[in-house]
PDB file of N, CA and C in Angstrom:
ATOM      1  N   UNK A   1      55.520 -64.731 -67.608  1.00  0.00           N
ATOM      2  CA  UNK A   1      55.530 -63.376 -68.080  1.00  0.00           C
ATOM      3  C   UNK A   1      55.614 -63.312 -69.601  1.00  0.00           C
ATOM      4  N   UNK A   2      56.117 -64.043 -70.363  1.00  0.00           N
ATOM      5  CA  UNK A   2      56.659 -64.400 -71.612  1.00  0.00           C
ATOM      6  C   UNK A   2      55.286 -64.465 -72.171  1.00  0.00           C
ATOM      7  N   UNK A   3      54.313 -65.273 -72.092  1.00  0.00           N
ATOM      8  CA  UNK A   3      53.311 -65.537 -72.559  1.00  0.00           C
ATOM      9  C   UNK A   3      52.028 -64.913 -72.340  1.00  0.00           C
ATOM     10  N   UNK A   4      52.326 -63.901 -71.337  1.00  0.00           N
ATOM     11  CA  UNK A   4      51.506 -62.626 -71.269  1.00  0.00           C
ATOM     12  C   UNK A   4      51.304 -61.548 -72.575  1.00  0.00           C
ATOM     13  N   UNK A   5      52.576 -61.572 -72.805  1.00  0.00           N
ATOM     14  CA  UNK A   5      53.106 -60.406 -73.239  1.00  0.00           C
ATOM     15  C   UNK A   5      52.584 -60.743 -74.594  1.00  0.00           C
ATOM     16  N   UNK A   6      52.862 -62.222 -75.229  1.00  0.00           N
ATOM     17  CA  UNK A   6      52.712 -62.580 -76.369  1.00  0.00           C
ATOM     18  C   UNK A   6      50.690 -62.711 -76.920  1.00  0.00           C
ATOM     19  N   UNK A   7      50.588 -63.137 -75.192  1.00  0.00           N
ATOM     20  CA  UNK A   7      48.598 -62.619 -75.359  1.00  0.00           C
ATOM     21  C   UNK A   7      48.545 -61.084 -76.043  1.00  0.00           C
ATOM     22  N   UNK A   8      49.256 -60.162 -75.517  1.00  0.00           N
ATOM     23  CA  UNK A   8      48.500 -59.264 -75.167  1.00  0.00           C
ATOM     24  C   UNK A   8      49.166 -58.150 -77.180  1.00  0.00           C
ATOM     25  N   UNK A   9      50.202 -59.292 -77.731  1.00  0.00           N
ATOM     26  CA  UNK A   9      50.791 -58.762 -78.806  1.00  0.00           C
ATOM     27  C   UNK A   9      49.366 -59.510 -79.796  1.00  0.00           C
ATOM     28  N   UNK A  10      49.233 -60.640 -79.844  1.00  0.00           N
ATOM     29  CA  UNK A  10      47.977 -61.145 -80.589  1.00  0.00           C
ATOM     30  C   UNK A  10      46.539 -60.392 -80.109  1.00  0.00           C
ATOM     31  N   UNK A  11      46.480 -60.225 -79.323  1.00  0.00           N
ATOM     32  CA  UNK A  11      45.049 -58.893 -78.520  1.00  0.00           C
ATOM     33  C   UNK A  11      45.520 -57.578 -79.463  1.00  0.00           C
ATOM     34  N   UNK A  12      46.398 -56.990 -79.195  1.00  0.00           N
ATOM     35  CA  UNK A  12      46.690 -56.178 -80.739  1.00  0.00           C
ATOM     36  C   UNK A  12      46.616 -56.179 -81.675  1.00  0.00           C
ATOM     37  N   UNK A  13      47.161 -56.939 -82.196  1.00  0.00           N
ATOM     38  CA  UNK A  13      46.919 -57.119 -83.186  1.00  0.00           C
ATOM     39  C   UNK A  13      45.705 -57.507 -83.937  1.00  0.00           C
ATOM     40  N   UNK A  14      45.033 -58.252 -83.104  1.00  0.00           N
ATOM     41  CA  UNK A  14      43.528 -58.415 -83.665  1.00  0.00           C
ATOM     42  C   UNK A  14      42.841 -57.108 -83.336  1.00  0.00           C
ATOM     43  N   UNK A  15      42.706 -56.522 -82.501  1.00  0.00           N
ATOM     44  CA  UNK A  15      42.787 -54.847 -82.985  1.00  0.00           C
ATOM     45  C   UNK A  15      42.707 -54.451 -84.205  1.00  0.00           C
ATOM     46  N   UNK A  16      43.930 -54.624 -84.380  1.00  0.00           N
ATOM     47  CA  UNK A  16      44.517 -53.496 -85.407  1.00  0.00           C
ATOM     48  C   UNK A  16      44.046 -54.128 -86.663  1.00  0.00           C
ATOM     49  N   UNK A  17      43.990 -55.417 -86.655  1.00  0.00           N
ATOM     50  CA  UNK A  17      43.005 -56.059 -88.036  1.00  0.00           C
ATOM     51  C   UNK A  17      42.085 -55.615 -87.994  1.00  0.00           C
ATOM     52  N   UNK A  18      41.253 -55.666 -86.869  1.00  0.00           N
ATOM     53  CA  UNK A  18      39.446 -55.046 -87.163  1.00  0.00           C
ATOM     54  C   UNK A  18      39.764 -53.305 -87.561  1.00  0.00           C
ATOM     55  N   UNK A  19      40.515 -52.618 -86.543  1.00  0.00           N
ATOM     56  CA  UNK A  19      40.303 -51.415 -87.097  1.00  0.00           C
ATOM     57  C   UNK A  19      40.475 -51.057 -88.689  1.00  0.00           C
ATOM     58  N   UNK A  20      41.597 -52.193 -89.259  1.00  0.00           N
ATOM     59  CA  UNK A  20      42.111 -52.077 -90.148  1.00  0.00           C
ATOM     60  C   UNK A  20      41.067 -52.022 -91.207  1.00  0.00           C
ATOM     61  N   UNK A  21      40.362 -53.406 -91.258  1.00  0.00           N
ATOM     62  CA  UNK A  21      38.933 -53.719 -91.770  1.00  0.00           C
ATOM     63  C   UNK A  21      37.977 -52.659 -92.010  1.00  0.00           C
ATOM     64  N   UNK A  22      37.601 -51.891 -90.563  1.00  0.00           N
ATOM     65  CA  UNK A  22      36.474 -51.012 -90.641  1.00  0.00           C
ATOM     66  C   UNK A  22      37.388 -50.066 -91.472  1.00  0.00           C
ATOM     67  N   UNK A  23      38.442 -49.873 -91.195  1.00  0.00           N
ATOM     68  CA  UNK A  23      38.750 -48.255 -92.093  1.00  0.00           C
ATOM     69  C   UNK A  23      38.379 -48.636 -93.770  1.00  0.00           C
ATOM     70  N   UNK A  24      38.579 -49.681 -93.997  1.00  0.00           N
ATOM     71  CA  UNK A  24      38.635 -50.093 -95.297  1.00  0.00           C
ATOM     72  C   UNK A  24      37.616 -50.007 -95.746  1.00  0.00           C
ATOM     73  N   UNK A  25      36.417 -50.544 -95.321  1.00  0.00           N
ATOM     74  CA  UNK A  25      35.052 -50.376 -94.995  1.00  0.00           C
ATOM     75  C   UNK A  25      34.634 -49.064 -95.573  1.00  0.00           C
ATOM     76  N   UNK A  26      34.859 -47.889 -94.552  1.00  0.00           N
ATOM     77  CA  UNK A  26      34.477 -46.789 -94.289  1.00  0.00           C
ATOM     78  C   UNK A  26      34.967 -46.247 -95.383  1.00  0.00           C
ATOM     79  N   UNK A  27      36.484 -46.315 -95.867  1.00  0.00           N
ATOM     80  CA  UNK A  27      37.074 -45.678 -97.215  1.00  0.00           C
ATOM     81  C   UNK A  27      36.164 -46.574 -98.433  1.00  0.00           C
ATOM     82  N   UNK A  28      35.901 -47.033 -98.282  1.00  0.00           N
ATOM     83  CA  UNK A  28      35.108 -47.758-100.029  1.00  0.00           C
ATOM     84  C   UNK A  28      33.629 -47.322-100.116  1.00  0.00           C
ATOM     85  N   UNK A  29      32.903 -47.224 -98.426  1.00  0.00           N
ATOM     86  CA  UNK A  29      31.744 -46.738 -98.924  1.00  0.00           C
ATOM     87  C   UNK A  29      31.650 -45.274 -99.238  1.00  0.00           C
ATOM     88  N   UNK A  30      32.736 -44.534 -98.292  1.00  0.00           N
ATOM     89  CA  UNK A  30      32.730 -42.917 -98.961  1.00  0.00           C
ATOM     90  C   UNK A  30      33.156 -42.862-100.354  1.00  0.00           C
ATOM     91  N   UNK A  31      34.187 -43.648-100.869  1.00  0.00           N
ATOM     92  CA  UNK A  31      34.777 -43.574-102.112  1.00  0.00           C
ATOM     93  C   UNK A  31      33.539 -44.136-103.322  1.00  0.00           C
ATOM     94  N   UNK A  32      32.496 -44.824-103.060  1.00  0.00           N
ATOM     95  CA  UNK A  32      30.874 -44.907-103.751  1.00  0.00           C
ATOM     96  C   UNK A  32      30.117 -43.884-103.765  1.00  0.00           C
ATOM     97  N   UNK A  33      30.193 -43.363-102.243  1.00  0.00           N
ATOM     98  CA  UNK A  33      29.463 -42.465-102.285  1.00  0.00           C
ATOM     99  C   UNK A  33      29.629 -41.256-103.210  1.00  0.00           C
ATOM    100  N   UNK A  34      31.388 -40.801-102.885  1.00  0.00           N
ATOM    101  CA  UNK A  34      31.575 -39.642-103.973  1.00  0.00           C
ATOM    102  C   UNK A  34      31.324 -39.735-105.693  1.00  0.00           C
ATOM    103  N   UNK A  35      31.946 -40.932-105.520  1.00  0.00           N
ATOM    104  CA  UNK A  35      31.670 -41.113-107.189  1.00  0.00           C
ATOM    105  C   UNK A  35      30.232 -41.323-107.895  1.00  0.00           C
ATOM    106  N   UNK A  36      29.283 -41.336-107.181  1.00  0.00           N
ATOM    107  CA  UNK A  36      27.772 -41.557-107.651  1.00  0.00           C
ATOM    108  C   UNK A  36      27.289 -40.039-107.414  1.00  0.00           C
ATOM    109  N   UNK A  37      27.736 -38.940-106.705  1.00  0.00           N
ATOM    110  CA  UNK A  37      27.412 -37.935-106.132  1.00  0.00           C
ATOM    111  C   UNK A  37      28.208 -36.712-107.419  1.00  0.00           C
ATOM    112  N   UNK A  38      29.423 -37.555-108.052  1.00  0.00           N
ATOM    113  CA  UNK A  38      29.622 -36.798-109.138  1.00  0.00           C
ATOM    114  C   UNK A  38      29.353 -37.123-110.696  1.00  0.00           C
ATOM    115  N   UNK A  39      28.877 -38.809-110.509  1.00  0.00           N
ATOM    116  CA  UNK A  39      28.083 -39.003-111.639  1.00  0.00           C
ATOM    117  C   UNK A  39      26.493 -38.339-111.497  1.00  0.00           C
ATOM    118  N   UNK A  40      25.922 -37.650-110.844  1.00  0.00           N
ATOM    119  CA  UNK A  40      25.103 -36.867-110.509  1.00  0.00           C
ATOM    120  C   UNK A  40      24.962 -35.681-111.210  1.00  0.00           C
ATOM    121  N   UNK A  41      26.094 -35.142-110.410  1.00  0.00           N
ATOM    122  CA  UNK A  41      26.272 -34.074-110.774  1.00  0.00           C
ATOM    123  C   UNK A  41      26.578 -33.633-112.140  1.00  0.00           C
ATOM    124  N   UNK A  42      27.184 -34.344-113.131  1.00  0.00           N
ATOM    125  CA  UNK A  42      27.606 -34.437-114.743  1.00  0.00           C
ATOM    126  C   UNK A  42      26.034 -34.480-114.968  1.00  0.00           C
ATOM    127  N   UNK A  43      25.475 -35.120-114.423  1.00  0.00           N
ATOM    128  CA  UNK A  43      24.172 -35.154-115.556  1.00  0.00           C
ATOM    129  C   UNK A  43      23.111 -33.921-115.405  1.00  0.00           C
ATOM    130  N   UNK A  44      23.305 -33.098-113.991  1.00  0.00           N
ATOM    131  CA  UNK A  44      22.945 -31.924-113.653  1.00  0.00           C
ATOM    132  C   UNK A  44      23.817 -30.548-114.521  1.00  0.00           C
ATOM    133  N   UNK A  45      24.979 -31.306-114.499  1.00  0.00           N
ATOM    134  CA  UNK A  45      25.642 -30.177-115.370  1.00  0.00           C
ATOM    135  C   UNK A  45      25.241 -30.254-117.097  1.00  0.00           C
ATOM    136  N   UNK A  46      25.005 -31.178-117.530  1.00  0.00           N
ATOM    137  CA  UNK A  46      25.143 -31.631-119.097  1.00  0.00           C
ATOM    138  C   UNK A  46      23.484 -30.969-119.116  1.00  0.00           C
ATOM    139  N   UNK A  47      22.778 -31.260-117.976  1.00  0.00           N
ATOM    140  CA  UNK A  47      21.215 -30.934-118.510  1.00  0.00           C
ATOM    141  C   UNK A  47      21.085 -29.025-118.416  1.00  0.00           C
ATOM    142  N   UNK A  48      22.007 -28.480-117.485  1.00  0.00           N
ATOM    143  CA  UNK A  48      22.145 -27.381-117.791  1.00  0.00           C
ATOM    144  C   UNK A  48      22.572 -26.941-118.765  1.00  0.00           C
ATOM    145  N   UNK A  49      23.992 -27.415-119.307  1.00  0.00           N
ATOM    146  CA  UNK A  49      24.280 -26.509-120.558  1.00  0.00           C
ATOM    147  C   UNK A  49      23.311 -27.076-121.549  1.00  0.00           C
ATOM    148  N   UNK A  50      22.403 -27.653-121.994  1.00  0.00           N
ATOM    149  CA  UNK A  50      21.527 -28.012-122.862  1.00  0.00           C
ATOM    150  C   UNK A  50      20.618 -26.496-123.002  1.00  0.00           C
ATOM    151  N   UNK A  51      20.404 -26.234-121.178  1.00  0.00           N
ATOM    152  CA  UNK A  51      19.272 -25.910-121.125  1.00  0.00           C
ATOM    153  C   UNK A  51      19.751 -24.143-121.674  1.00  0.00           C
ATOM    154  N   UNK A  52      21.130 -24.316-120.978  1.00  0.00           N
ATOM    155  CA  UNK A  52      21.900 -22.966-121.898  1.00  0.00           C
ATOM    156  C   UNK A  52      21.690 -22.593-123.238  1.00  0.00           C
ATOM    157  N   UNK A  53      21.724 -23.738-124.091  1.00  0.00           N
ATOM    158  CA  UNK A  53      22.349 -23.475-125.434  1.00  0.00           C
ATOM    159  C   UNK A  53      20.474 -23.252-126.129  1.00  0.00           C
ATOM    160  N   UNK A  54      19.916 -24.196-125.656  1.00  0.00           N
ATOM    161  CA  UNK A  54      18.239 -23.559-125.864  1.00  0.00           C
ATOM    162  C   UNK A  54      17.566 -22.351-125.230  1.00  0.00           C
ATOM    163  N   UNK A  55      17.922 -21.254-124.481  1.00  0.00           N
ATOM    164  CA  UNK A  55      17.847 -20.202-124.030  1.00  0.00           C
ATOM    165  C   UNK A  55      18.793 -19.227-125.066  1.00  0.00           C
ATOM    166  N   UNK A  56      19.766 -19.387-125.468  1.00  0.00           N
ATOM    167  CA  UNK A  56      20.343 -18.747-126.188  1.00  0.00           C
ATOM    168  C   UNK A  56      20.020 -18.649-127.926  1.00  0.00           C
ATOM    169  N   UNK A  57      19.552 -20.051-127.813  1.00  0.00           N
ATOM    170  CA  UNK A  57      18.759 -19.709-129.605  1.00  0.00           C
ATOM    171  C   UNK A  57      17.844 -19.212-129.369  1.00  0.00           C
ATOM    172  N   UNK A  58      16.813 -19.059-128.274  1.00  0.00           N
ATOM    173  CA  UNK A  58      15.874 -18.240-128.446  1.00  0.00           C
ATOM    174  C   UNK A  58      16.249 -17.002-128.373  1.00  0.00           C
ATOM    175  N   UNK A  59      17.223 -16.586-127.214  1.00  0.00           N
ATOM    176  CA  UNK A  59      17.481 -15.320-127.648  1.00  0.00           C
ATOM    177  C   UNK A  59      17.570 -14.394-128.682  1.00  0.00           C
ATOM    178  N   UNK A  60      18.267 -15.358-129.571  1.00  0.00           N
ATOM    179  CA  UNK A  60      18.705 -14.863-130.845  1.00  0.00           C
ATOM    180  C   UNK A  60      17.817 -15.303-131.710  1.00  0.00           C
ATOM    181  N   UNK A  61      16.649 -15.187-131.787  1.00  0.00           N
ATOM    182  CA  UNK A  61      15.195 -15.389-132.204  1.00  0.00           C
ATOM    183  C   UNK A  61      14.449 -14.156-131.926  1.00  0.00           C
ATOM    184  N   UNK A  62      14.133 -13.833-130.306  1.00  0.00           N
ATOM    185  CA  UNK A  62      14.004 -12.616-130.239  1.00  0.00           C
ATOM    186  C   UNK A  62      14.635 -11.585-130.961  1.00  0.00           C
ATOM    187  N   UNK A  63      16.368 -11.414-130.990  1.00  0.00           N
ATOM    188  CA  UNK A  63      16.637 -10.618-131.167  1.00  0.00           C
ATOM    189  C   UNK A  63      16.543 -10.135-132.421  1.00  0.00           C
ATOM    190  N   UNK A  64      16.806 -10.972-133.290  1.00  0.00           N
ATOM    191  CA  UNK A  64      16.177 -10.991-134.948  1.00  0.00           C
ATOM    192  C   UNK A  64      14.828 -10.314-135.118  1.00  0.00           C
ATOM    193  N   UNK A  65      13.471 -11.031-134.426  1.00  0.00           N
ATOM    194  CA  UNK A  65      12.369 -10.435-134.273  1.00  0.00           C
ATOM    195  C   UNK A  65      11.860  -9.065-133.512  1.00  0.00           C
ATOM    196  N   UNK A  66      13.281  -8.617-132.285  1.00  0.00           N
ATOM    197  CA  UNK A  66      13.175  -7.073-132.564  1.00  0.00           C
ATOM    198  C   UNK A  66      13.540  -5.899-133.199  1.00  0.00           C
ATOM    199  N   UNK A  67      14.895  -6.670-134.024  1.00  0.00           N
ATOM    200  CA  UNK A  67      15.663  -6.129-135.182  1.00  0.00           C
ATOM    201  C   UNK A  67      14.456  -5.735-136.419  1.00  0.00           C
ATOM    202  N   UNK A  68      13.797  -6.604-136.798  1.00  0.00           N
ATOM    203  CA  UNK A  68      12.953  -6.486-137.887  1.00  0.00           C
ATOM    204  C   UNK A  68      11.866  -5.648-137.596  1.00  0.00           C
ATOM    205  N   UNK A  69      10.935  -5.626-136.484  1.00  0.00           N
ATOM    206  CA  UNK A  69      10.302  -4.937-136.061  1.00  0.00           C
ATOM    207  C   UNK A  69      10.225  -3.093-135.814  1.00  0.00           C
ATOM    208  N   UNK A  70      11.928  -3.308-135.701  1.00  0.00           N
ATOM    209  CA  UNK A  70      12.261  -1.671-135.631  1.00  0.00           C
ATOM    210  C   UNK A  70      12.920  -1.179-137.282  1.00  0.00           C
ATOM    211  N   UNK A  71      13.168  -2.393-137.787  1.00  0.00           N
ATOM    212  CA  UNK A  71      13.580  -1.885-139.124  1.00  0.00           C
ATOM    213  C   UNK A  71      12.672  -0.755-140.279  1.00  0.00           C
ATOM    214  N   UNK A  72      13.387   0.005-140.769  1.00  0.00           N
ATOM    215  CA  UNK A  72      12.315   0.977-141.386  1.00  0.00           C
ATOM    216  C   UNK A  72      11.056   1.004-142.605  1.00  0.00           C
ATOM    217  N   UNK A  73      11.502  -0.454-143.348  1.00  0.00           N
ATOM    218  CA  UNK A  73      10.082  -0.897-143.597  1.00  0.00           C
ATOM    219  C   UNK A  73       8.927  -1.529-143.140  1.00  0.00           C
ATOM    220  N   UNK A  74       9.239  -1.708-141.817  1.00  0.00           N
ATOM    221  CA  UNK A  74       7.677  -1.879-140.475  1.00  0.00           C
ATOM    222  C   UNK A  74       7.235  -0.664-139.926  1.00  0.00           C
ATOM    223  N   UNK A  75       8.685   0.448-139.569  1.00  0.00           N
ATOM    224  CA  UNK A  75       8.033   1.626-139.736  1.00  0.00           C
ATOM    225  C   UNK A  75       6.979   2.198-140.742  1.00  0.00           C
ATOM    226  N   UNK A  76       7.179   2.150-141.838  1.00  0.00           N
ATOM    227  CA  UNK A  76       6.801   2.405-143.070  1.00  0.00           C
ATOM    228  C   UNK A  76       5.327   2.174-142.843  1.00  0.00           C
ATOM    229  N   UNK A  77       5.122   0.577-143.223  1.00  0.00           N
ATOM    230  CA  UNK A  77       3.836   0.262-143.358  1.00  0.00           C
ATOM    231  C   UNK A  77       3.324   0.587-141.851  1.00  0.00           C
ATOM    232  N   UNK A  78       3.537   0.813-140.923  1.00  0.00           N
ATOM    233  CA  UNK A  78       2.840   1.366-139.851  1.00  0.00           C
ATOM    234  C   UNK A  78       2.470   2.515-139.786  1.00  0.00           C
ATOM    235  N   UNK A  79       3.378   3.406-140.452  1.00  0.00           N
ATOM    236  CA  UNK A  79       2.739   4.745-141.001  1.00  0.00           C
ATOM    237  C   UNK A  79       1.662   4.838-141.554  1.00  0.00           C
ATOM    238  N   UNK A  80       1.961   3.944-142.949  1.00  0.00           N
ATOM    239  CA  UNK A  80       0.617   3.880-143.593  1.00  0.00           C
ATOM    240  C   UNK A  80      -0.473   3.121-142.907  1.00  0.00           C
ATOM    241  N   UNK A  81      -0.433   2.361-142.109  1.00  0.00           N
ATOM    242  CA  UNK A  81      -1.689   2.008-141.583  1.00  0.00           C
ATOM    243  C   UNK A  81      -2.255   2.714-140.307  1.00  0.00           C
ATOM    244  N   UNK A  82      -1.634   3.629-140.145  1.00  0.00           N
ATOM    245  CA  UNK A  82      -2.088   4.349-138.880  1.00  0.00           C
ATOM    246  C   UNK A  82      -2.375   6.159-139.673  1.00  0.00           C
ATOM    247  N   UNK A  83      -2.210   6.432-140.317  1.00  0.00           N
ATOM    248  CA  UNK A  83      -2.459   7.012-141.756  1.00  0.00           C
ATOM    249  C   UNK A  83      -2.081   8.554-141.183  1.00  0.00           C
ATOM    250  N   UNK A  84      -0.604   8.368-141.144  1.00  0.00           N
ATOM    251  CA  UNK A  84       0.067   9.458-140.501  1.00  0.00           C
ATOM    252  C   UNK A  84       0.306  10.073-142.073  1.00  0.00           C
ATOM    253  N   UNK A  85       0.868  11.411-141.826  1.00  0.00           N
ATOM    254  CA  UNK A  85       1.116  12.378-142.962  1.00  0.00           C
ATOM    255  C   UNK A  85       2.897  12.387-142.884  1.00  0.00           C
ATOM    256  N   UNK A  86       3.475  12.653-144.257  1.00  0.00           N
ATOM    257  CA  UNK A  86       4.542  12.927-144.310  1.00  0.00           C
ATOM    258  C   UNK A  86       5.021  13.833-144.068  1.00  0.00           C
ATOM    259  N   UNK A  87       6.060  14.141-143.467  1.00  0.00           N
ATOM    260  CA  UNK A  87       6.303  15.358-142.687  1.00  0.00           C
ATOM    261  C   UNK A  87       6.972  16.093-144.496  1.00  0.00           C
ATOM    262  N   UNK A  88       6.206  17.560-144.774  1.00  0.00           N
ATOM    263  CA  UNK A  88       6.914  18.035-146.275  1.00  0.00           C
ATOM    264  C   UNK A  88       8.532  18.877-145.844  1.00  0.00           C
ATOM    265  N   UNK A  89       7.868  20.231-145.736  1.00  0.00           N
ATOM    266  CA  UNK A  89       9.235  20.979-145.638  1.00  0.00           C
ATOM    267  C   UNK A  89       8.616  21.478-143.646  1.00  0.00           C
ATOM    268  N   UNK A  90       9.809  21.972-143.423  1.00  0.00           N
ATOM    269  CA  UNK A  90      10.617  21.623-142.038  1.00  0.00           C
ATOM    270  C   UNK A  90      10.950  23.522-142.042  1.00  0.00           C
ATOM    271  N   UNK A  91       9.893  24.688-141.181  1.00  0.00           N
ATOM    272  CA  UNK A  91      10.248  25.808-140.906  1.00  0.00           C
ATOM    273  C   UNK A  91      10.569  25.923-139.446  1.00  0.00           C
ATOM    274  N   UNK A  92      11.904  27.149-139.401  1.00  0.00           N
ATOM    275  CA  UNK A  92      12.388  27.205-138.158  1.00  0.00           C
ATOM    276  C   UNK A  92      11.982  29.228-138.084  1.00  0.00           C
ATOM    277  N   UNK A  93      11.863  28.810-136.820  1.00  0.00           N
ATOM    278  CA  UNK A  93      11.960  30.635-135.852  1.00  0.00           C
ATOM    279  C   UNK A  93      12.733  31.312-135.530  1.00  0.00           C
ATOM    280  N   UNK A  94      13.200  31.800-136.451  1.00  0.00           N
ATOM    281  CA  UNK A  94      14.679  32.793-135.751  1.00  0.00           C
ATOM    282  C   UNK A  94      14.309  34.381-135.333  1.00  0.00           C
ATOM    283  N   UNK A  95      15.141  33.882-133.831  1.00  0.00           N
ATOM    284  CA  UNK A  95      14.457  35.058-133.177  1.00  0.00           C
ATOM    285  C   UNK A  95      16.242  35.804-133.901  1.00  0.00           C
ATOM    286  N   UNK A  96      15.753  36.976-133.553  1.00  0.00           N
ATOM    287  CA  UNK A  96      16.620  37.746-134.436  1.00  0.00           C
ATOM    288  C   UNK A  96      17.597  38.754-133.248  1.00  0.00           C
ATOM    289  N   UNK A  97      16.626  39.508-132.434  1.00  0.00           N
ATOM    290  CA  UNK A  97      17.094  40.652-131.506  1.00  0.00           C
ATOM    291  C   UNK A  97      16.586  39.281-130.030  1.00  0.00           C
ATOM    292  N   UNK A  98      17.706  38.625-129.629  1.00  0.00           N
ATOM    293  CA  UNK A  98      17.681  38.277-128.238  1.00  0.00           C
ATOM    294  C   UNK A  98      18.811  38.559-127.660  1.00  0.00           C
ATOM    295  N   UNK A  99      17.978  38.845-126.736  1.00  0.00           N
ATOM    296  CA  UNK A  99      19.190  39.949-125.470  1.00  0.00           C
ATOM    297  C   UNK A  99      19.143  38.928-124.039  1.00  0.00           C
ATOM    298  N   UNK A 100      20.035  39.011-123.762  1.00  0.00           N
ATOM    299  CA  UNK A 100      20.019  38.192-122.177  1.00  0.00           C
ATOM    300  C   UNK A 100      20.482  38.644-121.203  1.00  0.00           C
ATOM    301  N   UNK A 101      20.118  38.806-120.234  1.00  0.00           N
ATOM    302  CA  UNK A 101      20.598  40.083-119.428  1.00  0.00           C
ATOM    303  C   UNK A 101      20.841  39.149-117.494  1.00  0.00           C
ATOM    304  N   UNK A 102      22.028  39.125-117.515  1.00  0.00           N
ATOM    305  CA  UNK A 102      22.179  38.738-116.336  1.00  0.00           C
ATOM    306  C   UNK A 102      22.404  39.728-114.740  1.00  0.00           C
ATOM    307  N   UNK A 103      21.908  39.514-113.873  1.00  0.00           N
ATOM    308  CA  UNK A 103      22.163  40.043-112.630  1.00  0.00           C
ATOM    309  C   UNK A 103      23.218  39.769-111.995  1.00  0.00           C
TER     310      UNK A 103
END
């Protein structure tokens, strides 16, 4: 009986080594996996904010170039090249006798 028992403690135990093994296994290849999955991802992130910071100078390229565009010496020469008249003096209509009559 003695030497049953002692089979069946070494049968365990070699068990528990292999399981031991595979877990180890299984933890190192997930623990590769994550870390290549977030060196990934840094370079997805770094190529975005690049792609940020070059969207934003253009912005501010545009925005300069619609600033100037509306500024009043483009008005100006657009006047003159579209060969509008200066507006001189400015008459108003005053009605004098208005009555309003509600129901």
């Amino acid at each position: 009986m003695i030497k049953i028992k002692m089979k069946n403690k070494k049968f365990n135990l070699k068990i528990f080594n292999r399981m031991l093994f595979l877990l180890i296994i299984i933890c190192g290849v997930y623990y590769i996996t994550s870390i290549n999955d977030l060196s990934v991802k840094g370079f997805k992130l770094l190529e975005f904010k690049e792609k940020i910071n070059r969207l934003n100078s253009e912005n501010n390229k545009l925005e300069l170039e619609a600033m100037s565009l509306e500024s009043y010496s483009d008005l100006n020469q657009r006047v003159k090249r579209l060969n509008m008249v200066a507006v001189g003096e400015i008459d108003y209509i005053v009605n004098a006798g208005a009555i309003v009559v509600k129901k």
